[in-house]
C-alpha atoms as a PDB file:
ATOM      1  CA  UNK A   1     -41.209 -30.703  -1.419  1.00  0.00           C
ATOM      2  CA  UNK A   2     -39.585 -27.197   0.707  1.00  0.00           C
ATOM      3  CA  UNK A   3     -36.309 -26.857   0.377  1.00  0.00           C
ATOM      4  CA  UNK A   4     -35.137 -24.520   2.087  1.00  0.00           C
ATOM      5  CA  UNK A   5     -31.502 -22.764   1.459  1.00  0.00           C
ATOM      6  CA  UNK A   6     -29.258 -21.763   3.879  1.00  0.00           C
ATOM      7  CA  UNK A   7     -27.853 -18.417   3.600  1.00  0.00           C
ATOM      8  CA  UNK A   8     -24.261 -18.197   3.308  1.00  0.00           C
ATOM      9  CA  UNK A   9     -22.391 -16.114   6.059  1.00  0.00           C
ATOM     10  CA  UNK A  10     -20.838 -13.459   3.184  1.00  0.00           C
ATOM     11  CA  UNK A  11     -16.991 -13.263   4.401  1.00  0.00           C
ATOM     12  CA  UNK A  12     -16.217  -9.483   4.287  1.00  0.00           C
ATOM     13  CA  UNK A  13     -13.127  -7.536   5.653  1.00  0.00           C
ATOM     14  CA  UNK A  14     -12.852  -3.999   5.832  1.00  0.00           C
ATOM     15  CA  UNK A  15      -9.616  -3.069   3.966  1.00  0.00           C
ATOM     16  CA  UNK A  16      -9.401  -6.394   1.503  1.00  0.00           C
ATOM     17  CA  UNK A  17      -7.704  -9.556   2.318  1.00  0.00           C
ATOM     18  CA  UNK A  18      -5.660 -10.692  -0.694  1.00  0.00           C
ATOM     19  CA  UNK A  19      -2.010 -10.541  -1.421  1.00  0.00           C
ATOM     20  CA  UNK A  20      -1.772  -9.131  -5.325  1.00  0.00           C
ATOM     21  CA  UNK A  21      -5.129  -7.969  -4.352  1.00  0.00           C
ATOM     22  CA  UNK A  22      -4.714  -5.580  -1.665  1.00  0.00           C
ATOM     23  CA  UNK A  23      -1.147  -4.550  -3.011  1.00  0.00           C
ATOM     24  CA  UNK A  24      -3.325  -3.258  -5.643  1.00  0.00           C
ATOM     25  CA  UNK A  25      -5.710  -1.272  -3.026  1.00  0.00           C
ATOM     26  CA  UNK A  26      -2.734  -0.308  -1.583  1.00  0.00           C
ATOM     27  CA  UNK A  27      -1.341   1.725  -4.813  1.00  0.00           C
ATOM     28  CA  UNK A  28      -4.775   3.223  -5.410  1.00  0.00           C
ATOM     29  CA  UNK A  29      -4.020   6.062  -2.786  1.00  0.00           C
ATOM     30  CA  UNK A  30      -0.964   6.804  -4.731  1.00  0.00           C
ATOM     31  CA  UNK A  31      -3.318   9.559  -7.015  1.00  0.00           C
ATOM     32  CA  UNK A  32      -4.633  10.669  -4.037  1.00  0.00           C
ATOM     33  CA  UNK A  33      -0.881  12.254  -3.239  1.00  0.00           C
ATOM     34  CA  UNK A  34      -1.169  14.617  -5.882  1.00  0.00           C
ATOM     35  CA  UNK A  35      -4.873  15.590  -5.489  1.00  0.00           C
ATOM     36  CA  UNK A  36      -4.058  16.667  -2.026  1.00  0.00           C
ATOM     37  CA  UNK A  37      -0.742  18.900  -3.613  1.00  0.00           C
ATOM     38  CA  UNK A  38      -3.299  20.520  -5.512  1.00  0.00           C
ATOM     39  CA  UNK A  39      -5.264  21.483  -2.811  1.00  0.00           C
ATOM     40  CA  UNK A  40      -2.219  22.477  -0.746  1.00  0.00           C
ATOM     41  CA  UNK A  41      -1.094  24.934  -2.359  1.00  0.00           C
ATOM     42  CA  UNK A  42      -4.865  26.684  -2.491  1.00  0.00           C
ATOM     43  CA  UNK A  43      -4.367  26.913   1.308  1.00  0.00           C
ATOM     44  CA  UNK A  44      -3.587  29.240   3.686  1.00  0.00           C
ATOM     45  CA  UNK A  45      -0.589  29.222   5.738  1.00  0.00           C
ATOM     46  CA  UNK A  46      -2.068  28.291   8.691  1.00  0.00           C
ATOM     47  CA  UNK A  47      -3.583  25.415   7.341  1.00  0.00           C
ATOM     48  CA  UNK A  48      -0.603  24.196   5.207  1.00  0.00           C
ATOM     49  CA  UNK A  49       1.018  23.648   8.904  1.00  0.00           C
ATOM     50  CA  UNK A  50      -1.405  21.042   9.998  1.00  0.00           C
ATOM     51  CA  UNK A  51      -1.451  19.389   6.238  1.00  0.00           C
ATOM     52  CA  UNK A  52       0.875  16.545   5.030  1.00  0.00           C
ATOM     53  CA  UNK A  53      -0.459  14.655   1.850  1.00  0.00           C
ATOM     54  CA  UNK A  54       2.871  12.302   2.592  1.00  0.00           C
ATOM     55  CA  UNK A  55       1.708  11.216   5.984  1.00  0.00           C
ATOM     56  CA  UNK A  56      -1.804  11.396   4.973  1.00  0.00           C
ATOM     57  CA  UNK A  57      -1.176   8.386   2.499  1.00  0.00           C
ATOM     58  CA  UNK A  58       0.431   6.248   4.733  1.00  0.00           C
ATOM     59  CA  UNK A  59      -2.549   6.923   6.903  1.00  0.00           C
ATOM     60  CA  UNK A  60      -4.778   5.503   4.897  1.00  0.00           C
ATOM     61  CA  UNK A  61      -3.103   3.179   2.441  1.00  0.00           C
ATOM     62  CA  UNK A  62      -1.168   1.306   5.083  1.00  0.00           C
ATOM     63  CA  UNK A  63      -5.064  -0.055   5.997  1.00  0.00           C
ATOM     64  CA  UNK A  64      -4.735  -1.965   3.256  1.00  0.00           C
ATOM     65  CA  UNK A  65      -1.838  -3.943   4.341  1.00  0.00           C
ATOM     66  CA  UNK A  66      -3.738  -5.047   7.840  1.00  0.00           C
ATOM     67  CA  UNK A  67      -4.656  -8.376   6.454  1.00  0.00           C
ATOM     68  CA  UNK A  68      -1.838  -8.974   3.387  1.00  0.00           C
ATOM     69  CA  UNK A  69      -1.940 -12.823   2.835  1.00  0.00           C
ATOM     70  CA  UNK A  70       1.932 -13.493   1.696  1.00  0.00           C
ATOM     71  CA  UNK A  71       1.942 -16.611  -0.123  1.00  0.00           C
ATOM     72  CA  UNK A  72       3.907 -18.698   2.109  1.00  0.00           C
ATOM     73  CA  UNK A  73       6.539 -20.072  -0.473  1.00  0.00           C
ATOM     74  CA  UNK A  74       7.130 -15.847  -0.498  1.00  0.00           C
ATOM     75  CA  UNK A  75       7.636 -15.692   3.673  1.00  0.00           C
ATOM     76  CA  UNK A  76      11.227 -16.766   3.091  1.00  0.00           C
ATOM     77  CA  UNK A  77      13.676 -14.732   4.440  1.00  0.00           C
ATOM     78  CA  UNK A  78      15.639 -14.639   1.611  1.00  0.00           C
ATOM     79  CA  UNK A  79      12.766 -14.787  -0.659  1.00  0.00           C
ATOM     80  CA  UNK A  80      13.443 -11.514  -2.633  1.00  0.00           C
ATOM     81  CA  UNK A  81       9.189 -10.811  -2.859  1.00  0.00           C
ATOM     82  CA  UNK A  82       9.368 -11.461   1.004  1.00  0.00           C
ATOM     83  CA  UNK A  83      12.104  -9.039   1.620  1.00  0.00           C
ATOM     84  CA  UNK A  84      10.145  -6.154  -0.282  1.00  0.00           C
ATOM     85  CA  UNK A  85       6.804  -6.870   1.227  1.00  0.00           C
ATOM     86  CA  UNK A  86       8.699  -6.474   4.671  1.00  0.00           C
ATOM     87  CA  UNK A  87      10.737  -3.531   3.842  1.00  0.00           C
ATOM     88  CA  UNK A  88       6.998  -1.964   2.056  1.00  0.00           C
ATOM     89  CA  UNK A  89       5.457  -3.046   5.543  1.00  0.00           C
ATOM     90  CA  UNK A  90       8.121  -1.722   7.743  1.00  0.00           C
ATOM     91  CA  UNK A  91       8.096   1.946   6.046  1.00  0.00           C
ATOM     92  CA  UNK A  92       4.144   2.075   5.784  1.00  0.00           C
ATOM     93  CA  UNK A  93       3.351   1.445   9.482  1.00  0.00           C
ATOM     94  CA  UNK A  94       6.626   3.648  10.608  1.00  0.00           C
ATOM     95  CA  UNK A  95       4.518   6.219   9.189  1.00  0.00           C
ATOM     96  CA  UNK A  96       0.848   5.318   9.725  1.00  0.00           C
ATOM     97  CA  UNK A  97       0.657   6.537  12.941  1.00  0.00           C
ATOM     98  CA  UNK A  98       3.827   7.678  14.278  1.00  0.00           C
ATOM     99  CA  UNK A  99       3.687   8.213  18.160  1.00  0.00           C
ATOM    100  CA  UNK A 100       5.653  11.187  18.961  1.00  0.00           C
ATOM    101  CA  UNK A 101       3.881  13.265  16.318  1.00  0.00           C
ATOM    102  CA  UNK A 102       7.130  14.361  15.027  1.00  0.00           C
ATOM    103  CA  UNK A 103       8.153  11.859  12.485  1.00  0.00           C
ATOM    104  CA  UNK A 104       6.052  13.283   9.656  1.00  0.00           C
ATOM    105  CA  UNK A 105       6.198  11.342   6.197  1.00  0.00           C
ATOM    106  CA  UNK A 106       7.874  13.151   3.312  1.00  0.00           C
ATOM    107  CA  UNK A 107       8.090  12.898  -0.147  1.00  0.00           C
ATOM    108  CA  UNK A 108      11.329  10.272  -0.296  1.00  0.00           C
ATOM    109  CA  UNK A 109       9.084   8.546   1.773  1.00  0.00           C
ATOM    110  CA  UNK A 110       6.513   8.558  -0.102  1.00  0.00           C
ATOM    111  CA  UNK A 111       8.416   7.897  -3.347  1.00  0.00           C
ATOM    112  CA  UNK A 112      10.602   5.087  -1.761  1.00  0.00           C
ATOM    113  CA  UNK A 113       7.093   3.364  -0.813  1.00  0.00           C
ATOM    114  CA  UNK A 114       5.808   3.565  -4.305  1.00  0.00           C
ATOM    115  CA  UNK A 115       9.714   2.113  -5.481  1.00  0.00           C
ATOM    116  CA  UNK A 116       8.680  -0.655  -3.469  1.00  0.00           C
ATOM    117  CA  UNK A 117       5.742  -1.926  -4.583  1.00  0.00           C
ATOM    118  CA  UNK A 118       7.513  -1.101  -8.236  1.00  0.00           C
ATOM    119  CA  UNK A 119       9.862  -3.442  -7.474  1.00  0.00           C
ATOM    120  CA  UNK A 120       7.270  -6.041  -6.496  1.00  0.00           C
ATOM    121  CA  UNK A 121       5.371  -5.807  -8.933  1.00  0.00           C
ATOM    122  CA  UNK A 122       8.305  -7.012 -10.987  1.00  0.00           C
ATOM    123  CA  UNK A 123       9.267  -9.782  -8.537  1.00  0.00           C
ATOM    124  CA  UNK A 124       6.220 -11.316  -8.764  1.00  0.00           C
ATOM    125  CA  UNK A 125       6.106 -11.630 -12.185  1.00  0.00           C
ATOM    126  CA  UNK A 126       9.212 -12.971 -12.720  1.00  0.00           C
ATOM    127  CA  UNK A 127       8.067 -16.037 -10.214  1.00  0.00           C
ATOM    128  CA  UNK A 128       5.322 -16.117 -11.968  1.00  0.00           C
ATOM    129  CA  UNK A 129       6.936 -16.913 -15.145  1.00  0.00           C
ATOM    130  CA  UNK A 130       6.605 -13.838 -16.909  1.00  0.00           C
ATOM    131  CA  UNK A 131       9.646 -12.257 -18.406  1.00  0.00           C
ATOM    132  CA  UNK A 132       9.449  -8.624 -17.626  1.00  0.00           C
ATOM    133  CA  UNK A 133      10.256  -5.917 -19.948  1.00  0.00           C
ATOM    134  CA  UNK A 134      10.471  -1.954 -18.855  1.00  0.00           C
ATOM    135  CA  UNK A 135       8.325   0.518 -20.372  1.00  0.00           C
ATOM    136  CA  UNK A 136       9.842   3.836 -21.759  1.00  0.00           C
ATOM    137  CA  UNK A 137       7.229   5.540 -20.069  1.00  0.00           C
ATOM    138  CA  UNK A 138       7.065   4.138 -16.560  1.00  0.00           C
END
């Protein structure tokens, strides 16, 4: 007897679709920040005009947050996870692609974005019913 299997259609998206998962993608580019110091400060002046590591993160990290699954017990509005993952989402697009070309990212920025998904990190623990303790070398 054939039998024959049917392949299954592989579901695949481009930047991750997850929650914990693609915050997690998300903080990957954080690295990437000071890589591209170090390089800035090999170039020339001409070409440190046209270079921003700050808004070049958002550029590419905020991809990650196209298809964020919230839980939906965390969509509350006062839901404190829900009020970080808007504030995180609010910054991270403002900067993405900003369309007057003048709002360049900077460094607060940059650090209040990583603060963020700090803070999250330790929000969802805590609703996930594990007590949270800070590191002395965070």
């Amino acid at each position: 007897m054939c039998v024959l299997k049917m392949a299954r259609k592989k579901q695949t998206s481009e930047f991750g679709k997850g929650f914990v998962y693609n915050l997690i993608l998300f903080s990957k580019h954080f690295e990437r920040v000071v890589r591209e110091k170090e390089m800035l400060e090999k170039m020339d002046k001409e070409m440190k005009e046209h270079f921003n590591p700050y808004s070049n993160f958002f550029y590419t990290a905020t991809d990650h947050l196209y298809d964020l699954q919230i839980p939906k017990k965390w969509q509350r509005k006062n839901c404190k996870i829900g009020i970080l993952i808007r504030e995180l989402h609010d910054l991270c697009f403002t900067y993405r692609l900003p369309m007057d070309k003048k709002k360049e990212a900077t460094e607060k920025d940059f650090l209040k974005a990583f603060e963020l998904l700090h803070q999250l990190s330790m929000e969802i623990d805590k609703k996930l019913g594990v007590k949270v303790i800070k590191g002395d070398w965070e």
